[in-house]
PDB file of N, CA and C in Angstrom:
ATOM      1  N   UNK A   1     -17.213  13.361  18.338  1.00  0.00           N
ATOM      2  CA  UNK A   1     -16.798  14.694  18.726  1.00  0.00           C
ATOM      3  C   UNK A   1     -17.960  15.671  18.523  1.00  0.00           C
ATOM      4  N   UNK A   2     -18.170  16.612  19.539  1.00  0.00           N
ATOM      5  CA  UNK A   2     -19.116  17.691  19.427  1.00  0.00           C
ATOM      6  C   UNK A   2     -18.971  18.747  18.265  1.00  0.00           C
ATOM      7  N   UNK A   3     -19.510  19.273  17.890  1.00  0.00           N
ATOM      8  CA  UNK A   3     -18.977  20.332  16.883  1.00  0.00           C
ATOM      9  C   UNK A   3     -19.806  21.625  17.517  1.00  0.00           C
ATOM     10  N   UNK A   4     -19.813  22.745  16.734  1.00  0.00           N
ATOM     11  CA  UNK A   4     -19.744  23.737  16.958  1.00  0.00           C
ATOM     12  C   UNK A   4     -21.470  24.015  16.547  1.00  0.00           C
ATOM     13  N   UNK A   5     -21.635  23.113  14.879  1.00  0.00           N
ATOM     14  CA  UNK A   5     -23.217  23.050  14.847  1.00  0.00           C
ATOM     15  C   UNK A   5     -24.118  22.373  15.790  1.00  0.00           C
ATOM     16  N   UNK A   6     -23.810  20.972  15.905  1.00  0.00           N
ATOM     17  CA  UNK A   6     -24.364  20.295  17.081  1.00  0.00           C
ATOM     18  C   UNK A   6     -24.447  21.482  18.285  1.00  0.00           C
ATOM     19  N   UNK A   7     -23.269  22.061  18.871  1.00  0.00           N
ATOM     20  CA  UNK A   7     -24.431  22.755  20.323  1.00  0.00           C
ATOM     21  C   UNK A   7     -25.159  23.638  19.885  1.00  0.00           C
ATOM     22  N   UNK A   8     -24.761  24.535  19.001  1.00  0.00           N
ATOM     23  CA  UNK A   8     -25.795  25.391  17.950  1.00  0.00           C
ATOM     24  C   UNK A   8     -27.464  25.077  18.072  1.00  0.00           C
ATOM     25  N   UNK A   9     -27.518  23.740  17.304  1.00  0.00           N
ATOM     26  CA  UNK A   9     -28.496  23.216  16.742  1.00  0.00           C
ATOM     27  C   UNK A   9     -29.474  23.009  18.531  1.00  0.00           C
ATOM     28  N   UNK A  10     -29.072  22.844  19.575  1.00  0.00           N
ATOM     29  CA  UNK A  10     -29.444  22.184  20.827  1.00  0.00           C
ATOM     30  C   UNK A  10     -29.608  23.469  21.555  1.00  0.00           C
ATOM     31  N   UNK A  11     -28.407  24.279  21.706  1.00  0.00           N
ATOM     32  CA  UNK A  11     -28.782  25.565  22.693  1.00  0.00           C
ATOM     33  C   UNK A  11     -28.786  26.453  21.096  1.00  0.00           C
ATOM     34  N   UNK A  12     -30.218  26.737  20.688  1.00  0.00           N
ATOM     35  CA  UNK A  12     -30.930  27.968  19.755  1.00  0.00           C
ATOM     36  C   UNK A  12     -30.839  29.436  20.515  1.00  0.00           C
ATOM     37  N   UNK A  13     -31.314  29.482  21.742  1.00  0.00           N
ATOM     38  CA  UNK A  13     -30.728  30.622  22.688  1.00  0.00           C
ATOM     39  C   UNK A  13     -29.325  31.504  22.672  1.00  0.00           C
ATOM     40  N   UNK A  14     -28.786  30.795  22.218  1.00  0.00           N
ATOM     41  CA  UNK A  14     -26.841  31.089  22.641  1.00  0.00           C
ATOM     42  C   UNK A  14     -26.452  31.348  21.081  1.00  0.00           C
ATOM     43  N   UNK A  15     -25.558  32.673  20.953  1.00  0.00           N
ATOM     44  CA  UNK A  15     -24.243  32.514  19.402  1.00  0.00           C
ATOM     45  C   UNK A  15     -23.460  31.642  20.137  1.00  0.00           C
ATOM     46  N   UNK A  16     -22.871  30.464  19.566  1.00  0.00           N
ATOM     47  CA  UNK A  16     -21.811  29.834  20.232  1.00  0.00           C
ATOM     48  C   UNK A  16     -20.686  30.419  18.917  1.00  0.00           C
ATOM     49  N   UNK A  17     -19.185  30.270  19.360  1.00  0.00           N
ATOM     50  CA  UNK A  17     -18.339  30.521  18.437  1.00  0.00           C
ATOM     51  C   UNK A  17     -17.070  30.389  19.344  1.00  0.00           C
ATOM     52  N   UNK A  18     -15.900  29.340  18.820  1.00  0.00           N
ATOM     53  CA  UNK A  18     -14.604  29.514  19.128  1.00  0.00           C
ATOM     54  C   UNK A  18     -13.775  30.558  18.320  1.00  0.00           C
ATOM     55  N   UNK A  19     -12.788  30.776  19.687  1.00  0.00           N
ATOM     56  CA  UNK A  19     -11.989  31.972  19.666  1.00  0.00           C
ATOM     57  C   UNK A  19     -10.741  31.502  18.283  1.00  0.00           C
ATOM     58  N   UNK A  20      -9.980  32.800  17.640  1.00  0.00           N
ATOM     59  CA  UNK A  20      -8.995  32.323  17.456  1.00  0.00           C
ATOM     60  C   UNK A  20      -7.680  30.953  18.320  1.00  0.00           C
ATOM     61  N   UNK A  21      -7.524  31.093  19.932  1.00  0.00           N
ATOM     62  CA  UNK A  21      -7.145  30.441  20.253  1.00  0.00           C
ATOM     63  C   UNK A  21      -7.032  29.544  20.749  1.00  0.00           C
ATOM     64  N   UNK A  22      -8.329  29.233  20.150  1.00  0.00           N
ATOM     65  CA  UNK A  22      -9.247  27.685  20.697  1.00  0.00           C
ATOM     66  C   UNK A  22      -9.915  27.541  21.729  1.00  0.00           C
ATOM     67  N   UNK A  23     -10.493  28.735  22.102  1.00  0.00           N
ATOM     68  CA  UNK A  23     -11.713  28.464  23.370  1.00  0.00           C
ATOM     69  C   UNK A  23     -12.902  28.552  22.627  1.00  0.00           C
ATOM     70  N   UNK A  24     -13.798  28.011  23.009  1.00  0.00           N
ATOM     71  CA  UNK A  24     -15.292  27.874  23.165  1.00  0.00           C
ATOM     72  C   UNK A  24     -15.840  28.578  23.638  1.00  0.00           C
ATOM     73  N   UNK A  25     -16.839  29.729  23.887  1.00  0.00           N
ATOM     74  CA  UNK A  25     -17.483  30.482  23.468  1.00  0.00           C
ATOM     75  C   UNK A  25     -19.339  30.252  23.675  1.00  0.00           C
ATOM     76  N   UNK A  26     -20.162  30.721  24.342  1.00  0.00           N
ATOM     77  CA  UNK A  26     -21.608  31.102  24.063  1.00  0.00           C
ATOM     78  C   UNK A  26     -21.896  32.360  24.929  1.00  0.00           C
ATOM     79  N   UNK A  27     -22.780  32.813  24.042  1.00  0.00           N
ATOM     80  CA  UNK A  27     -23.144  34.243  24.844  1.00  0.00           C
ATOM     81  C   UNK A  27     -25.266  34.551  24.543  1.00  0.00           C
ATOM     82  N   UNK A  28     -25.943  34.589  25.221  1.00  0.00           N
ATOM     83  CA  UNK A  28     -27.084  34.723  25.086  1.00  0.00           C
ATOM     84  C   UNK A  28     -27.528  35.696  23.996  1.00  0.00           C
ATOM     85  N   UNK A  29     -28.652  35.097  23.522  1.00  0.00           N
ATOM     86  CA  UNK A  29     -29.413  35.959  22.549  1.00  0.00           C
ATOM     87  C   UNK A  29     -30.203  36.946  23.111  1.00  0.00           C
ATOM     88  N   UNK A  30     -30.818  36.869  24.524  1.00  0.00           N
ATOM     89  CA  UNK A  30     -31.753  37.713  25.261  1.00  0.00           C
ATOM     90  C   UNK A  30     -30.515  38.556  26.244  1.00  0.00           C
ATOM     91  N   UNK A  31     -31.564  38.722  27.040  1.00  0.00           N
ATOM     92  CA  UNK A  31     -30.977  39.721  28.785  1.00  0.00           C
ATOM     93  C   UNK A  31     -31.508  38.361  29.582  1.00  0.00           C
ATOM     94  N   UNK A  32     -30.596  38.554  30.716  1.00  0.00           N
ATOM     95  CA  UNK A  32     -30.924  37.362  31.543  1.00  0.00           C
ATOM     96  C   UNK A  32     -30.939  38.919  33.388  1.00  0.00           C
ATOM     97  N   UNK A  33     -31.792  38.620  33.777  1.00  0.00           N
ATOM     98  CA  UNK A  33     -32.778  39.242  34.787  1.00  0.00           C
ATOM     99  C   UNK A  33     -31.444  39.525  35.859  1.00  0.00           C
ATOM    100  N   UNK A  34     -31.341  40.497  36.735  1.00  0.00           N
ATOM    101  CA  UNK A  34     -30.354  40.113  37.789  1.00  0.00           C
ATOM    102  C   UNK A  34     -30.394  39.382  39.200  1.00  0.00           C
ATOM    103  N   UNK A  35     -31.809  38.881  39.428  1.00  0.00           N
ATOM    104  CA  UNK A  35     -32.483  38.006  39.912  1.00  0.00           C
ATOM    105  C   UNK A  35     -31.714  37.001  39.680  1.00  0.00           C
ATOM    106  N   UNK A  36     -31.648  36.140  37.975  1.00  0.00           N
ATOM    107  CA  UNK A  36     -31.678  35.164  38.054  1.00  0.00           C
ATOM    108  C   UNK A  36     -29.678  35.158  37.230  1.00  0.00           C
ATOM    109  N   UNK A  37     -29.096  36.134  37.385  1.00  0.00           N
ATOM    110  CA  UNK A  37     -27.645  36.442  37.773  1.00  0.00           C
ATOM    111  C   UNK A  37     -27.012  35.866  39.014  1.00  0.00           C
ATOM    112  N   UNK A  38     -27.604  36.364  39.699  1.00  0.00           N
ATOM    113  CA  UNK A  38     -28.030  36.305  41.391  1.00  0.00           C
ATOM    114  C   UNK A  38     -27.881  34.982  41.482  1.00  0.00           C
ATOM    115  N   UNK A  39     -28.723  34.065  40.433  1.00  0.00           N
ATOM    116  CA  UNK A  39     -28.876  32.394  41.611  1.00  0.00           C
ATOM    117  C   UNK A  39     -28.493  31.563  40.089  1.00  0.00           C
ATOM    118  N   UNK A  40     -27.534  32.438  39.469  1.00  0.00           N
ATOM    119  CA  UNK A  40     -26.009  31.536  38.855  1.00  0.00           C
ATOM    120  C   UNK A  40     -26.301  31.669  37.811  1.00  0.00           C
ATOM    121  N   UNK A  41     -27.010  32.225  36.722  1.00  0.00           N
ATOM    122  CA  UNK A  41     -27.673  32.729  35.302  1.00  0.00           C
ATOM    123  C   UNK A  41     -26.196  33.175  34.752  1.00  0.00           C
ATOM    124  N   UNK A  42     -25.716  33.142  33.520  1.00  0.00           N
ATOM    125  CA  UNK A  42     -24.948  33.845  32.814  1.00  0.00           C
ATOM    126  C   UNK A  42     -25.258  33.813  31.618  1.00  0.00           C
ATOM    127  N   UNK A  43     -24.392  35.101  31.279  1.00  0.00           N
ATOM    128  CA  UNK A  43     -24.751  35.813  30.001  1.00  0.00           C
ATOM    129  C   UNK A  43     -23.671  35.280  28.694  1.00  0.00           C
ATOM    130  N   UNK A  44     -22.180  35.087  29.327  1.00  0.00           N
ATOM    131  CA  UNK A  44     -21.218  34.641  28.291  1.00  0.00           C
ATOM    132  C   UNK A  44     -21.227  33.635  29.400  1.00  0.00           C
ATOM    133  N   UNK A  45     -20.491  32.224  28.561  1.00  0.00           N
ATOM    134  CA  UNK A  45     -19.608  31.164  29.236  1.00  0.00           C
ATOM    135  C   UNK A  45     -18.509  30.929  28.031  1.00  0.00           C
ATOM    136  N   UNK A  46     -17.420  30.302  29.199  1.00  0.00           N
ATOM    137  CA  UNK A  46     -16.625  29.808  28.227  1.00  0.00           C
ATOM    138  C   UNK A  46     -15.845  28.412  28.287  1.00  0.00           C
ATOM    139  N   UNK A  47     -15.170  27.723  27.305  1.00  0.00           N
ATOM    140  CA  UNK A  47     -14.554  26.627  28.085  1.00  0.00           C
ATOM    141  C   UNK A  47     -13.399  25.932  26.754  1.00  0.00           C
ATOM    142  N   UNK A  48     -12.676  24.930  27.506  1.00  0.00           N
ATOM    143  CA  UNK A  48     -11.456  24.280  26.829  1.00  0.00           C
ATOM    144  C   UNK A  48     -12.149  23.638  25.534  1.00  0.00           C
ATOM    145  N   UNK A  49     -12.977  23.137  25.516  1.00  0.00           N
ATOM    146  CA  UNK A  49     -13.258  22.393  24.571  1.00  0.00           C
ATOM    147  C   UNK A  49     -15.172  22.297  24.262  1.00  0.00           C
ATOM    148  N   UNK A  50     -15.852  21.771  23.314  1.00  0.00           N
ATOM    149  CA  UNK A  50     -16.575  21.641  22.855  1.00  0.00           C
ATOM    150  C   UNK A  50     -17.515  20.851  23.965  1.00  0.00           C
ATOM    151  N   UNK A  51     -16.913  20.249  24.263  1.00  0.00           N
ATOM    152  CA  UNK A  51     -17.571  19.006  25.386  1.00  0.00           C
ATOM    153  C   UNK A  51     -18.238  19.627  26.672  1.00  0.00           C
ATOM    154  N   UNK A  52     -16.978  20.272  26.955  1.00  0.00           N
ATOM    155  CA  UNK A  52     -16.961  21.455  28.576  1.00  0.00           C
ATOM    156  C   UNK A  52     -18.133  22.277  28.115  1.00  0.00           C
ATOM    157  N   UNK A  53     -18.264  23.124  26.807  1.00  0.00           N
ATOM    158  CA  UNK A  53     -19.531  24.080  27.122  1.00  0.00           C
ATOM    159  C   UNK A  53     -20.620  23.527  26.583  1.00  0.00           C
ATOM    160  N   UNK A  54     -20.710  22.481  26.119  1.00  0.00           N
ATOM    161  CA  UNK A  54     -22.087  21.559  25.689  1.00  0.00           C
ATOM    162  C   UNK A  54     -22.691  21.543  27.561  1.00  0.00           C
ATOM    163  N   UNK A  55     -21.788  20.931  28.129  1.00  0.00           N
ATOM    164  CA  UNK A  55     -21.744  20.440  29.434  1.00  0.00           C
ATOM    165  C   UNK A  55     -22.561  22.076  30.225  1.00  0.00           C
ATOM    166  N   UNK A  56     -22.093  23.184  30.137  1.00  0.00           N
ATOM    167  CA  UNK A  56     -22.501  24.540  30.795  1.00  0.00           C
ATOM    168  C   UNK A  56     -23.636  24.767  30.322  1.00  0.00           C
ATOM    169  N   UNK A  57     -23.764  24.632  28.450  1.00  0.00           N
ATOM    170  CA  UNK A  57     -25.083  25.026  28.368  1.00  0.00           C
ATOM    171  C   UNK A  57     -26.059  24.530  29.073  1.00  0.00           C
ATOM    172  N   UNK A  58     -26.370  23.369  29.265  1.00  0.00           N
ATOM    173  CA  UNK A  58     -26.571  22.299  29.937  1.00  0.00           C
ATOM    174  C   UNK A  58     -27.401  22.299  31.319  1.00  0.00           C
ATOM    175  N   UNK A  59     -26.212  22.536  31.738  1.00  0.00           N
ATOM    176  CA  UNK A  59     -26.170  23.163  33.349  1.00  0.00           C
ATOM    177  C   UNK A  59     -27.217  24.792  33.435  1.00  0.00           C
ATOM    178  N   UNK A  60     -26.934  25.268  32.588  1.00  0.00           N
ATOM    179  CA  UNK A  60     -27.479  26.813  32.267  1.00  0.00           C
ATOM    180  C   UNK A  60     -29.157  26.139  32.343  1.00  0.00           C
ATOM    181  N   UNK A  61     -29.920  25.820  31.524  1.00  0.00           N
ATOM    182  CA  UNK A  61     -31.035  25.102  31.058  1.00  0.00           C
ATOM    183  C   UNK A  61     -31.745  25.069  31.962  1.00  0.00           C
ATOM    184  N   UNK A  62     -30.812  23.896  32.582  1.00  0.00           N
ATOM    185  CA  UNK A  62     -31.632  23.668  34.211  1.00  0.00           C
ATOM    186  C   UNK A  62     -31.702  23.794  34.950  1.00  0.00           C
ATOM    187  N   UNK A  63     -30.507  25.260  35.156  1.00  0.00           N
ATOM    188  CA  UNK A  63     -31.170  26.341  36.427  1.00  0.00           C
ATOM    189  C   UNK A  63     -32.619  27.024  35.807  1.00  0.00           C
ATOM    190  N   UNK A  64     -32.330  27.414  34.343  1.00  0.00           N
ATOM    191  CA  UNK A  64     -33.424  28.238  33.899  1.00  0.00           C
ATOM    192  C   UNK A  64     -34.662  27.844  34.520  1.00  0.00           C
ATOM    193  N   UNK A  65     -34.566  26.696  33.958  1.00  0.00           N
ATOM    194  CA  UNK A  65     -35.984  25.541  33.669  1.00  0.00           C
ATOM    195  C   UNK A  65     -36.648  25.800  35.480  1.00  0.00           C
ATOM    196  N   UNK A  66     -35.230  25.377  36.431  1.00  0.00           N
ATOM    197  CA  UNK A  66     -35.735  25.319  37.668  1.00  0.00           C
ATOM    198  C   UNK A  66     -36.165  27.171  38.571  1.00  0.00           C
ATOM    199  N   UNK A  67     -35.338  27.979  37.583  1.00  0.00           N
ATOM    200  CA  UNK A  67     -36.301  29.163  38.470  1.00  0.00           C
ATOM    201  C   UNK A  67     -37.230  29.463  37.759  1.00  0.00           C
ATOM    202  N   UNK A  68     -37.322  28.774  36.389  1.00  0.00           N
ATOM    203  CA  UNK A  68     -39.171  29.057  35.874  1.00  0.00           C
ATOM    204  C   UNK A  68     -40.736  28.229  36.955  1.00  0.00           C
ATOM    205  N   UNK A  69     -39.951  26.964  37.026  1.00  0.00           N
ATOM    206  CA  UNK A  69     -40.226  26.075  38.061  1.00  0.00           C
ATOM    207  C   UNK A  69     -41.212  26.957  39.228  1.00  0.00           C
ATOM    208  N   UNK A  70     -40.042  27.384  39.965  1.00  0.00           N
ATOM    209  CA  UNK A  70     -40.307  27.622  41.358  1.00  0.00           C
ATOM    210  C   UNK A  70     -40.113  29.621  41.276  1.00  0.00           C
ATOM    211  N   UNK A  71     -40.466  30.487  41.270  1.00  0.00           N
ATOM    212  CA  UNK A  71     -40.630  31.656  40.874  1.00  0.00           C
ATOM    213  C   UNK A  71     -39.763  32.561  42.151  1.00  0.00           C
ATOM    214  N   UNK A  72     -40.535  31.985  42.950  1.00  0.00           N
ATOM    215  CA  UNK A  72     -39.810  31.976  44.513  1.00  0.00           C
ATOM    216  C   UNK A  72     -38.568  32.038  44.620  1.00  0.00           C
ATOM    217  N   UNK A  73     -37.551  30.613  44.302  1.00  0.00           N
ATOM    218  CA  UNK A  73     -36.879  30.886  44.243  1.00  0.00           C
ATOM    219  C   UNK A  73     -35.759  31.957  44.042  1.00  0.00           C
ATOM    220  N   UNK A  74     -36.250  32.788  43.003  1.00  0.00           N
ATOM    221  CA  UNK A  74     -35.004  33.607  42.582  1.00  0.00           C
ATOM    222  C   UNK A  74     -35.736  34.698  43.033  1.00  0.00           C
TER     223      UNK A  74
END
């Protein structure tokens, strides 16, 4: 099972924290550009379980990674 330190420890970028009613929770430590809003960047995510936003951070990363990539893009 994922825990709450584990995505912690992996996305350093993000406070992660579940809600009182059991959602999952990350929200960025920086500003994210509206450029890169624009081509799917977010600032909070949220999800059912531990797994689901391991899974977003994830996903988040490697849009980053790919509009650092290609500049153009965004």
């Amino acid at each position: 099972m994922t825990t709450l330190e584990d995505i912690a420890r992996v996305h350093t970028g993000w406070i992660i924290w579940r809600s009182d009613i059991g959602r999952w929770w990350a929200t960025r430590r920086g500003a994210v550009d509206l450029e890169a809003i624009r081509m799917g960047c977010a600032m909070t995510l949220d999800a059912d379980d531990p797994e689901a936003l391991a899974a977003a951070l994830d996903a988040q990363a490697e849009l980053i990674a790919a509009l650092a990539a290609d500049p153009a893009a965004g």
